[in-house]
PDB file of N, CA and C in Angstrom:
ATOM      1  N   UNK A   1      -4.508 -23.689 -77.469  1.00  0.00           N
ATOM      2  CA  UNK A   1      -4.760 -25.119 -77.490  1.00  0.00           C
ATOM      3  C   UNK A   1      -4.677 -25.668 -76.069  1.00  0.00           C
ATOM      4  N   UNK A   2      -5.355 -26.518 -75.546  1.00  0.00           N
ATOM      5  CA  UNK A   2      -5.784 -27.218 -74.600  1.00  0.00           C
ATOM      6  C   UNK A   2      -4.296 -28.198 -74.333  1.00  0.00           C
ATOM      7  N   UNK A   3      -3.931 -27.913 -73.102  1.00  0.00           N
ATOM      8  CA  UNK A   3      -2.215 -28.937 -73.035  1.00  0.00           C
ATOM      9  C   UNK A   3      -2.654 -30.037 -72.506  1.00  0.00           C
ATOM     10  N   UNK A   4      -3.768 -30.602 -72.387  1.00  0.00           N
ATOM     11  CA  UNK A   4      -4.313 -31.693 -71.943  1.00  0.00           C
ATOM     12  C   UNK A   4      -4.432 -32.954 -73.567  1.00  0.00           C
ATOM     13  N   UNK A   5      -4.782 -32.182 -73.790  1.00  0.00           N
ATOM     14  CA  UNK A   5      -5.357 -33.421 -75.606  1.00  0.00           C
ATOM     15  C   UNK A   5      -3.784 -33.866 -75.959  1.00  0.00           C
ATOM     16  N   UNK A   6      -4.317 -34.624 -76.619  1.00  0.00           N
ATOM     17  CA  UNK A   6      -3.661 -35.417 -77.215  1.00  0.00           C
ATOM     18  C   UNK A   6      -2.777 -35.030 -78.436  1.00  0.00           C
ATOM     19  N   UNK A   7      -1.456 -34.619 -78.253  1.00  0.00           N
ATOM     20  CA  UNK A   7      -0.862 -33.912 -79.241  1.00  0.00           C
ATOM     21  C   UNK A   7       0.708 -34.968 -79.232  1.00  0.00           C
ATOM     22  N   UNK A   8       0.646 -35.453 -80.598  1.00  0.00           N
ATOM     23  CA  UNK A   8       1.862 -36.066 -80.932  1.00  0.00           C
ATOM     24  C   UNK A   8       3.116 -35.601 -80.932  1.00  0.00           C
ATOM     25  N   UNK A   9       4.146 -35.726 -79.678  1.00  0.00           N
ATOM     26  CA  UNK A   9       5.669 -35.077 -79.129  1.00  0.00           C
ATOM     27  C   UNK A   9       6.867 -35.964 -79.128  1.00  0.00           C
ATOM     28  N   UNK A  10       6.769 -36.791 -80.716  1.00  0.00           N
ATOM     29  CA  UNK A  10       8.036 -37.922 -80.458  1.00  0.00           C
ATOM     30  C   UNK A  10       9.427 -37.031 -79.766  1.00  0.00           C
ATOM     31  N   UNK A  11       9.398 -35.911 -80.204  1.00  0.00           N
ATOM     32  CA  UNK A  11      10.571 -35.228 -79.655  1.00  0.00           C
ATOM     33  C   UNK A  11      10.488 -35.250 -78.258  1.00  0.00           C
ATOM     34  N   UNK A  12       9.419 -35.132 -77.206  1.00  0.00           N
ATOM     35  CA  UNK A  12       9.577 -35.543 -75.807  1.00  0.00           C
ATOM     36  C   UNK A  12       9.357 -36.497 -75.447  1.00  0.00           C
ATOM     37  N   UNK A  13       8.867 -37.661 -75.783  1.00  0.00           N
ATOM     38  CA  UNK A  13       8.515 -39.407 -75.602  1.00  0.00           C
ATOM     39  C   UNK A  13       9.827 -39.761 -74.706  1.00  0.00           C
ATOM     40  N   UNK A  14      10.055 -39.881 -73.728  1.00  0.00           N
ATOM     41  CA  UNK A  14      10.969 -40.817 -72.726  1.00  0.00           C
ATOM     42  C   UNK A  14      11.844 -39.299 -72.422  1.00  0.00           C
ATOM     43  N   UNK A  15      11.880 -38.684 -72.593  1.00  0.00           N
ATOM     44  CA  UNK A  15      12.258 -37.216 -71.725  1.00  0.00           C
ATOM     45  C   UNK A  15      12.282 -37.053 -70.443  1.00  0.00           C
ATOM     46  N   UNK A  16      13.013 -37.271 -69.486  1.00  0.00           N
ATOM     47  CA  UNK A  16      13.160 -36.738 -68.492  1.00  0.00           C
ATOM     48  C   UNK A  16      12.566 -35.471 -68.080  1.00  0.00           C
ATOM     49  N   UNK A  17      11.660 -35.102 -67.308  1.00  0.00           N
ATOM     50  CA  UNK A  17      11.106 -33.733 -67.009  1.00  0.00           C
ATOM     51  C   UNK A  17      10.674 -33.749 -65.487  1.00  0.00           C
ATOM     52  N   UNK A  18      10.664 -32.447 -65.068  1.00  0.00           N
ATOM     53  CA  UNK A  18      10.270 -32.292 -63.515  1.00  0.00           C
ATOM     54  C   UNK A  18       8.673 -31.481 -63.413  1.00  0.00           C
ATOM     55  N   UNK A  19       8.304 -31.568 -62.319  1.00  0.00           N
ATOM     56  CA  UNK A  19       6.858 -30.644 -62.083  1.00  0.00           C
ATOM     57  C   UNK A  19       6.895 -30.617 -60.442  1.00  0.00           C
ATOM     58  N   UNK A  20       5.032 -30.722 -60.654  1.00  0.00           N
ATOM     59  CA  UNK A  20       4.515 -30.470 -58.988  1.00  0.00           C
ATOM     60  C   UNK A  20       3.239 -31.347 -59.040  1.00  0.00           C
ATOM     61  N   UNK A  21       3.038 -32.019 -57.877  1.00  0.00           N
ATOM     62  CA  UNK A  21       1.863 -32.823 -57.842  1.00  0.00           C
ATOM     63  C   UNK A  21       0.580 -31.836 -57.771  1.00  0.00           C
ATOM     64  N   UNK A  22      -0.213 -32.003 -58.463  1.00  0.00           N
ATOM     65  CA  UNK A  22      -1.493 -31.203 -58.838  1.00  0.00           C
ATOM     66  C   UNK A  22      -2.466 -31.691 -57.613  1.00  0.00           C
ATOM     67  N   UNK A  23      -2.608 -33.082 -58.004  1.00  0.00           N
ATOM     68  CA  UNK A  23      -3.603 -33.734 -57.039  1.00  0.00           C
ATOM     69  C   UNK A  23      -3.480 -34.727 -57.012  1.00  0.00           C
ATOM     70  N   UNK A  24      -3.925 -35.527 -56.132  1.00  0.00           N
ATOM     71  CA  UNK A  24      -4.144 -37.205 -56.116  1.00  0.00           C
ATOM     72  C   UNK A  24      -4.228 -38.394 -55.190  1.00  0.00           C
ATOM     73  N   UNK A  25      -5.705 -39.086 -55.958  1.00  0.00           N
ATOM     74  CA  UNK A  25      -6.467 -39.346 -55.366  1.00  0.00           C
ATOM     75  C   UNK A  25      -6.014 -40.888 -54.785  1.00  0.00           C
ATOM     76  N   UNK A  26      -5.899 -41.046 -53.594  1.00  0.00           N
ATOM     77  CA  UNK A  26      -5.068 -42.212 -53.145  1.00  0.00           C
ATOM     78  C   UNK A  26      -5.778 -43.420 -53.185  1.00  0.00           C
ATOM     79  N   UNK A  27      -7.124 -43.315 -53.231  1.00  0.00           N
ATOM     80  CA  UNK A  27      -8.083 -44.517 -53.003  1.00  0.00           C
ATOM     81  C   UNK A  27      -8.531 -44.875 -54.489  1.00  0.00           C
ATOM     82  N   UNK A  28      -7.922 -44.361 -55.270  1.00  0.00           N
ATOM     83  CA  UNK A  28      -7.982 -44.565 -56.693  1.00  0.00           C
ATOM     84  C   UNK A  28      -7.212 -44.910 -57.505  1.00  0.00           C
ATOM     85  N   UNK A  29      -6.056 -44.135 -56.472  1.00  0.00           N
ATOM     86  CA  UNK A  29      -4.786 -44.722 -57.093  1.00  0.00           C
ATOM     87  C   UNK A  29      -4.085 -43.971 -58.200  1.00  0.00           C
ATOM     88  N   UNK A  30      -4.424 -42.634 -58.625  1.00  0.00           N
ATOM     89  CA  UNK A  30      -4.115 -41.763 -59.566  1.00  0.00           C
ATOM     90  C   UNK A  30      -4.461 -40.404 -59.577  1.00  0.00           C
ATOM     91  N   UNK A  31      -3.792 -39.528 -60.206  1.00  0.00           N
ATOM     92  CA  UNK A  31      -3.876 -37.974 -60.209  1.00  0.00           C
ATOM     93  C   UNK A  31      -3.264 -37.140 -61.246  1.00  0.00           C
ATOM     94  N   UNK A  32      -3.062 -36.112 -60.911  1.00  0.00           N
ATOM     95  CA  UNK A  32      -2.226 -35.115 -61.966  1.00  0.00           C
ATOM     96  C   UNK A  32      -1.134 -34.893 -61.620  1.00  0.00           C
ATOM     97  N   UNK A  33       0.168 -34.832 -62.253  1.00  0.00           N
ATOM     98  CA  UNK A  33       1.156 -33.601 -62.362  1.00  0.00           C
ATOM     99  C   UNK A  33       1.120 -32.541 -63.446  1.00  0.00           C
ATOM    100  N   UNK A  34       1.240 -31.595 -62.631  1.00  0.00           N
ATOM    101  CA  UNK A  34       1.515 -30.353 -63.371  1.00  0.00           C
ATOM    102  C   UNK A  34       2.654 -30.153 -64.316  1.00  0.00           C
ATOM    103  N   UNK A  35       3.455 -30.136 -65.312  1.00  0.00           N
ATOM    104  CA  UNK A  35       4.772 -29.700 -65.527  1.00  0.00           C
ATOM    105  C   UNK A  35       5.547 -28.586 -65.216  1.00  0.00           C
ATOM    106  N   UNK A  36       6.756 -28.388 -64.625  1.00  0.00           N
ATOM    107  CA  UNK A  36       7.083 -27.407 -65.021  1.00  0.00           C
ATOM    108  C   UNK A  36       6.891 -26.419 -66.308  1.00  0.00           C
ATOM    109  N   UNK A  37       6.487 -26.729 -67.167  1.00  0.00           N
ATOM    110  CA  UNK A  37       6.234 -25.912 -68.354  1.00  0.00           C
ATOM    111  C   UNK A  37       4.686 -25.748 -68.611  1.00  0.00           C
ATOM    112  N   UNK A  38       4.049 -26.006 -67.334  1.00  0.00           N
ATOM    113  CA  UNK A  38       2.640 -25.482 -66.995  1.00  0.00           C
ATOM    114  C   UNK A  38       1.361 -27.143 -67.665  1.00  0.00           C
ATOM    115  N   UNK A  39       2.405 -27.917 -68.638  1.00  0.00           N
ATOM    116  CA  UNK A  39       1.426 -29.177 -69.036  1.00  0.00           C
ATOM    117  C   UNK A  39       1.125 -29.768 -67.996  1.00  0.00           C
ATOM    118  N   UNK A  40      -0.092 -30.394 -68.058  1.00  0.00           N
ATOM    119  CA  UNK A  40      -1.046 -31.426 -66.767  1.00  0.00           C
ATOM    120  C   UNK A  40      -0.788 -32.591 -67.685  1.00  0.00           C
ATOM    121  N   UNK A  41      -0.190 -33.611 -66.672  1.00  0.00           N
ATOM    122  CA  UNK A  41      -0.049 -35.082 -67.172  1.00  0.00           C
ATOM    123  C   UNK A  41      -0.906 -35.932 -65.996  1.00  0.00           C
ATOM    124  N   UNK A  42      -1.668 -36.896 -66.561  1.00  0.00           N
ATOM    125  CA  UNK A  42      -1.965 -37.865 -65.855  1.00  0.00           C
ATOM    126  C   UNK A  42      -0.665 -39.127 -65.121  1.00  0.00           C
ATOM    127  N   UNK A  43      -0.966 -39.571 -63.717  1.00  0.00           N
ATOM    128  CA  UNK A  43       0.245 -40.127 -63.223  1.00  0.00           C
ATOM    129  C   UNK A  43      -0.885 -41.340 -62.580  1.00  0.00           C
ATOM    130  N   UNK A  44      -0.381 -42.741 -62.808  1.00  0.00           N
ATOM    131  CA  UNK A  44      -1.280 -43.611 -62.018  1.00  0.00           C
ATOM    132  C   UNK A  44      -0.207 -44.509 -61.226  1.00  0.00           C
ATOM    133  N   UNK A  45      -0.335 -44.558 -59.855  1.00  0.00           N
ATOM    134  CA  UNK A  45       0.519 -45.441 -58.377  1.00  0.00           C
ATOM    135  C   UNK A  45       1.429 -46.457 -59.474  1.00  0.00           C
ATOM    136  N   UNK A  46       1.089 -46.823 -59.742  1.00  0.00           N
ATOM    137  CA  UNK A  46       2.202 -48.071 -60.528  1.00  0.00           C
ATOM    138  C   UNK A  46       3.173 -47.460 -61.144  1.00  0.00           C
ATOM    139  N   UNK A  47       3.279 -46.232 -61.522  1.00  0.00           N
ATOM    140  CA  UNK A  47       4.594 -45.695 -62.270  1.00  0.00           C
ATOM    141  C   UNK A  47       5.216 -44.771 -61.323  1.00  0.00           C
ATOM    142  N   UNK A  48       4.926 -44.952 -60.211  1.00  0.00           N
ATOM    143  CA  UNK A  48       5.527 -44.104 -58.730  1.00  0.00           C
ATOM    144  C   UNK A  48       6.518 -44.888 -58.383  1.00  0.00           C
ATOM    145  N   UNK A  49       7.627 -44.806 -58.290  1.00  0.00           N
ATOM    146  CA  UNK A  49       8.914 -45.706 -57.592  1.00  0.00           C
ATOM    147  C   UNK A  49       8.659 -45.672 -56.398  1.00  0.00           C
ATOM    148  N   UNK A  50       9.605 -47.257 -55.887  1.00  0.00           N
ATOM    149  CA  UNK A  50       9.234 -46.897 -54.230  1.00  0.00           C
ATOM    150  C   UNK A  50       8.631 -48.526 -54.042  1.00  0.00           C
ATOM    151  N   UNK A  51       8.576 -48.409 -52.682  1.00  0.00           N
ATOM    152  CA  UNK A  51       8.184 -49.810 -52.257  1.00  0.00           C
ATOM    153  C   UNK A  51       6.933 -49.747 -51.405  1.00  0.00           C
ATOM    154  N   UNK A  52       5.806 -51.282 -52.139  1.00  0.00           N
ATOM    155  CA  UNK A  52       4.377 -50.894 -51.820  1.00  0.00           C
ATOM    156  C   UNK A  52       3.509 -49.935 -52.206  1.00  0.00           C
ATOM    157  N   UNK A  53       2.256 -49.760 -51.740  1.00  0.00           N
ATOM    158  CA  UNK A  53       1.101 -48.973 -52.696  1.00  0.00           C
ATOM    159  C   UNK A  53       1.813 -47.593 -52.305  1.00  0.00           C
ATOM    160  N   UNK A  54       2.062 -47.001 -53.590  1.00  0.00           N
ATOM    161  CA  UNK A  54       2.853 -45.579 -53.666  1.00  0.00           C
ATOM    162  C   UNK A  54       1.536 -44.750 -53.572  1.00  0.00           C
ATOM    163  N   UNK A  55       2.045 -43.368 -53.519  1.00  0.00           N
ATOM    164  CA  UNK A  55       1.465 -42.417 -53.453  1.00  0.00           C
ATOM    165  C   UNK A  55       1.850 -40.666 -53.432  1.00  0.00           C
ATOM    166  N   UNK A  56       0.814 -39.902 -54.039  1.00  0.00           N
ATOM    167  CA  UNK A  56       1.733 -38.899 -53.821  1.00  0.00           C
ATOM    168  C   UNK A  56       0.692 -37.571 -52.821  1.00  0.00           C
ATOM    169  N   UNK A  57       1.166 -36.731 -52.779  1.00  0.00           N
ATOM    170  CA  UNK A  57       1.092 -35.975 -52.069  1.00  0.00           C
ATOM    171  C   UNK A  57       1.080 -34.224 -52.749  1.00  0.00           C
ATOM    172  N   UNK A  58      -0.017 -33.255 -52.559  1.00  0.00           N
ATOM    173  CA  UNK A  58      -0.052 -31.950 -53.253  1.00  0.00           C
ATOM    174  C   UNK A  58       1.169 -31.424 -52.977  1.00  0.00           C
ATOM    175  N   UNK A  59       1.581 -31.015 -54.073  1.00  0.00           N
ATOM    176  CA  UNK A  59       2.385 -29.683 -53.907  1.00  0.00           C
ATOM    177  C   UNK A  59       3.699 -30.676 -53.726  1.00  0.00           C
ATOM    178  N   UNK A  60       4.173 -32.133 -54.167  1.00  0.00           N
ATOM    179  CA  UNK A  60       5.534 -32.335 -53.770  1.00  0.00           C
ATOM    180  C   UNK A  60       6.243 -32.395 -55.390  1.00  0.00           C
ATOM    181  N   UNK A  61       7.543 -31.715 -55.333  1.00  0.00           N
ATOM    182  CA  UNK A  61       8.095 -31.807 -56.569  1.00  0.00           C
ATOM    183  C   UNK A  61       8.220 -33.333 -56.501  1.00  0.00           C
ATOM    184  N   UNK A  62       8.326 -33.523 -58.136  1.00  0.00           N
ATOM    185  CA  UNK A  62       8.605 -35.124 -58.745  1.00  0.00           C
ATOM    186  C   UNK A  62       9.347 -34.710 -59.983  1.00  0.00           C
ATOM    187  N   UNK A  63      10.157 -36.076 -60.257  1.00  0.00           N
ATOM    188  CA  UNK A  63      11.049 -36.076 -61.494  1.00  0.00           C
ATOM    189  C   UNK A  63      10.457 -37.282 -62.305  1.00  0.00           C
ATOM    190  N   UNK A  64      10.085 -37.299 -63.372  1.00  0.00           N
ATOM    191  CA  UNK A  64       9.350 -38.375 -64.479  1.00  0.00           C
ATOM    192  C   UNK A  64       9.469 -38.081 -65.755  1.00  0.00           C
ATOM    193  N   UNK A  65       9.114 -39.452 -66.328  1.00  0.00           N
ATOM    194  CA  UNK A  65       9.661 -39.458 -67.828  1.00  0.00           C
ATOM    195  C   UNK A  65       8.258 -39.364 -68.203  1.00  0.00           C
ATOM    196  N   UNK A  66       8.594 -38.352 -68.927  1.00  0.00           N
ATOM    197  CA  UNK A  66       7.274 -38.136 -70.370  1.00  0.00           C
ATOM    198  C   UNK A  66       6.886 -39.097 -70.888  1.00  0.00           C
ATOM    199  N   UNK A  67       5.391 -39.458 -71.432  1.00  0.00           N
ATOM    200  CA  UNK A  67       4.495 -40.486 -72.086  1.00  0.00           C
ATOM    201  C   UNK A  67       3.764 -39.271 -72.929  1.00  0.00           C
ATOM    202  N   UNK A  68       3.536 -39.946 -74.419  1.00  0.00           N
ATOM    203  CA  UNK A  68       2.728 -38.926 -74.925  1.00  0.00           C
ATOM    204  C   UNK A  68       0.922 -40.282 -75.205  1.00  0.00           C
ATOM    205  N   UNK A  69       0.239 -40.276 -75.319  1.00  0.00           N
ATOM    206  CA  UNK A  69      -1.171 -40.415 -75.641  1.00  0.00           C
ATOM    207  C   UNK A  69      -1.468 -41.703 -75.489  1.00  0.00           C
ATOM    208  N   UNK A  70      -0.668 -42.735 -74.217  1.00  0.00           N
ATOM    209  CA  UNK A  70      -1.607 -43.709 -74.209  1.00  0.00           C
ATOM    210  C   UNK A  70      -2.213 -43.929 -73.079  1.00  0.00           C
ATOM    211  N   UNK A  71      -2.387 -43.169 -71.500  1.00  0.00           N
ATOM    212  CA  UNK A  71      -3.018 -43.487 -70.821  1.00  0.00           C
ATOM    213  C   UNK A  71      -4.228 -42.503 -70.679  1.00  0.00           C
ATOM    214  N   UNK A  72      -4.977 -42.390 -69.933  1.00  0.00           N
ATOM    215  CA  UNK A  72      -5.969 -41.897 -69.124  1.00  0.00           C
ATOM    216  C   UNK A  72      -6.700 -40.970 -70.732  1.00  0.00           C
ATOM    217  N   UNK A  73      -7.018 -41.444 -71.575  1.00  0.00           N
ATOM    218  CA  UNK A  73      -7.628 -41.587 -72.591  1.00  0.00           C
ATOM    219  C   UNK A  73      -7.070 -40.631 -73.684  1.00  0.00           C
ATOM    220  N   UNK A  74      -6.263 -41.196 -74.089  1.00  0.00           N
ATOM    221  CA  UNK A  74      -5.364 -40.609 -74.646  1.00  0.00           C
ATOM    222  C   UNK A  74      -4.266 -39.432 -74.752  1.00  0.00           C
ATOM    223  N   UNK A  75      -4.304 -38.769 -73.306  1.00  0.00           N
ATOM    224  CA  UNK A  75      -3.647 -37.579 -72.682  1.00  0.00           C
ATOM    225  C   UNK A  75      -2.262 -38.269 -72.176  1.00  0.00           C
ATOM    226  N   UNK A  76      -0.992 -37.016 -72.262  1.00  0.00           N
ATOM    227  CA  UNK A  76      -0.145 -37.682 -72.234  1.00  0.00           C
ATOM    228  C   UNK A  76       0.209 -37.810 -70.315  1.00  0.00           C
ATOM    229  N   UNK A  77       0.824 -38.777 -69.996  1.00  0.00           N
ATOM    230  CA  UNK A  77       1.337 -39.252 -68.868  1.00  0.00           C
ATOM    231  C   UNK A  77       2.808 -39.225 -68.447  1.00  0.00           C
ATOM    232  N   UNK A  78       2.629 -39.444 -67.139  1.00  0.00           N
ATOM    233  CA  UNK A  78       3.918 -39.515 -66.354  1.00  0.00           C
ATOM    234  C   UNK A  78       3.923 -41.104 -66.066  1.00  0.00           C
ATOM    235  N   UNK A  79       5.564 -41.566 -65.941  1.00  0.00           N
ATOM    236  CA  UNK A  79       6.507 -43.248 -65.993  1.00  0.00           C
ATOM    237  C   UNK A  79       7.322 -42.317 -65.218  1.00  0.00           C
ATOM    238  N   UNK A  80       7.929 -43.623 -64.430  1.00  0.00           N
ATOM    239  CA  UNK A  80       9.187 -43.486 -63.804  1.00  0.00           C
ATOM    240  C   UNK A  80       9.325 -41.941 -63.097  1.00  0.00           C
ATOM    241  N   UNK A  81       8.357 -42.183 -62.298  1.00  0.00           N
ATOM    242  CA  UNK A  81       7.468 -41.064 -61.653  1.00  0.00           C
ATOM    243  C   UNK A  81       8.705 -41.306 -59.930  1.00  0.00           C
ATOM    244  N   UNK A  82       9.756 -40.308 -59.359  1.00  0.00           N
ATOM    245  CA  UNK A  82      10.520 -40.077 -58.145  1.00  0.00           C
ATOM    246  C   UNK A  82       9.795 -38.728 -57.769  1.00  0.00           C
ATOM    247  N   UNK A  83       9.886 -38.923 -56.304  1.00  0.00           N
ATOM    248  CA  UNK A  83       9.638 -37.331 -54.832  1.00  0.00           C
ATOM    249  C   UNK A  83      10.819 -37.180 -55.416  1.00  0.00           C
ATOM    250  N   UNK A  84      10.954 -36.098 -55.528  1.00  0.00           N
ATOM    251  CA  UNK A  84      12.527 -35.206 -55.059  1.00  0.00           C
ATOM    252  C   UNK A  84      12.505 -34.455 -53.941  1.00  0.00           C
ATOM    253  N   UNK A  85      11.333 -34.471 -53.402  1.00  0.00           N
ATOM    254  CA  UNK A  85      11.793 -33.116 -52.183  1.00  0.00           C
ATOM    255  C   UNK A  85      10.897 -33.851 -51.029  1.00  0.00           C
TER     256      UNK A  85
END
């Protein structure tokens, strides 16, 4: 199964979880994290902590809370999106 679709995880909904920035696109304002457990979540600048137009950067670990199926068309997302490293 595709870890991108839309699969209902009340058991991870507001979960604390870590990854790696996949990609992302700054003039857009959004990108991927990877999970540690290999899932791709969509992440958009407004749920990046931090002061002013956030942003992230390939390859930097982040710590964020799990979203399951309401942004970037129904795929689940990253909130309360911190750099750790």
């Amino acid at each position: 199964m595709d870890k991108d679709l839309d699969v209902r995880r009340p058991d991870l909904d507001g979960v604390e979880r870590f990854g790696t920035v996949r990609w992302f696109k700054q003039e857009k304002g959004y990108g991927r994290i990877t999970a540690d457990d290999g899932e791709v979540l969509f992440v958009h600048f407004s749920d990046i902590k931090g002061a002013g137009y956030r942003v992230l950067d390939e390859g930097q670990r982040v710590r964020f809370v799990w979203r399951g199926g309401v942004a970037d068309h129904g795929r689940h997302h990253a909130e309360d999106v911190h750099i750790i490293d």
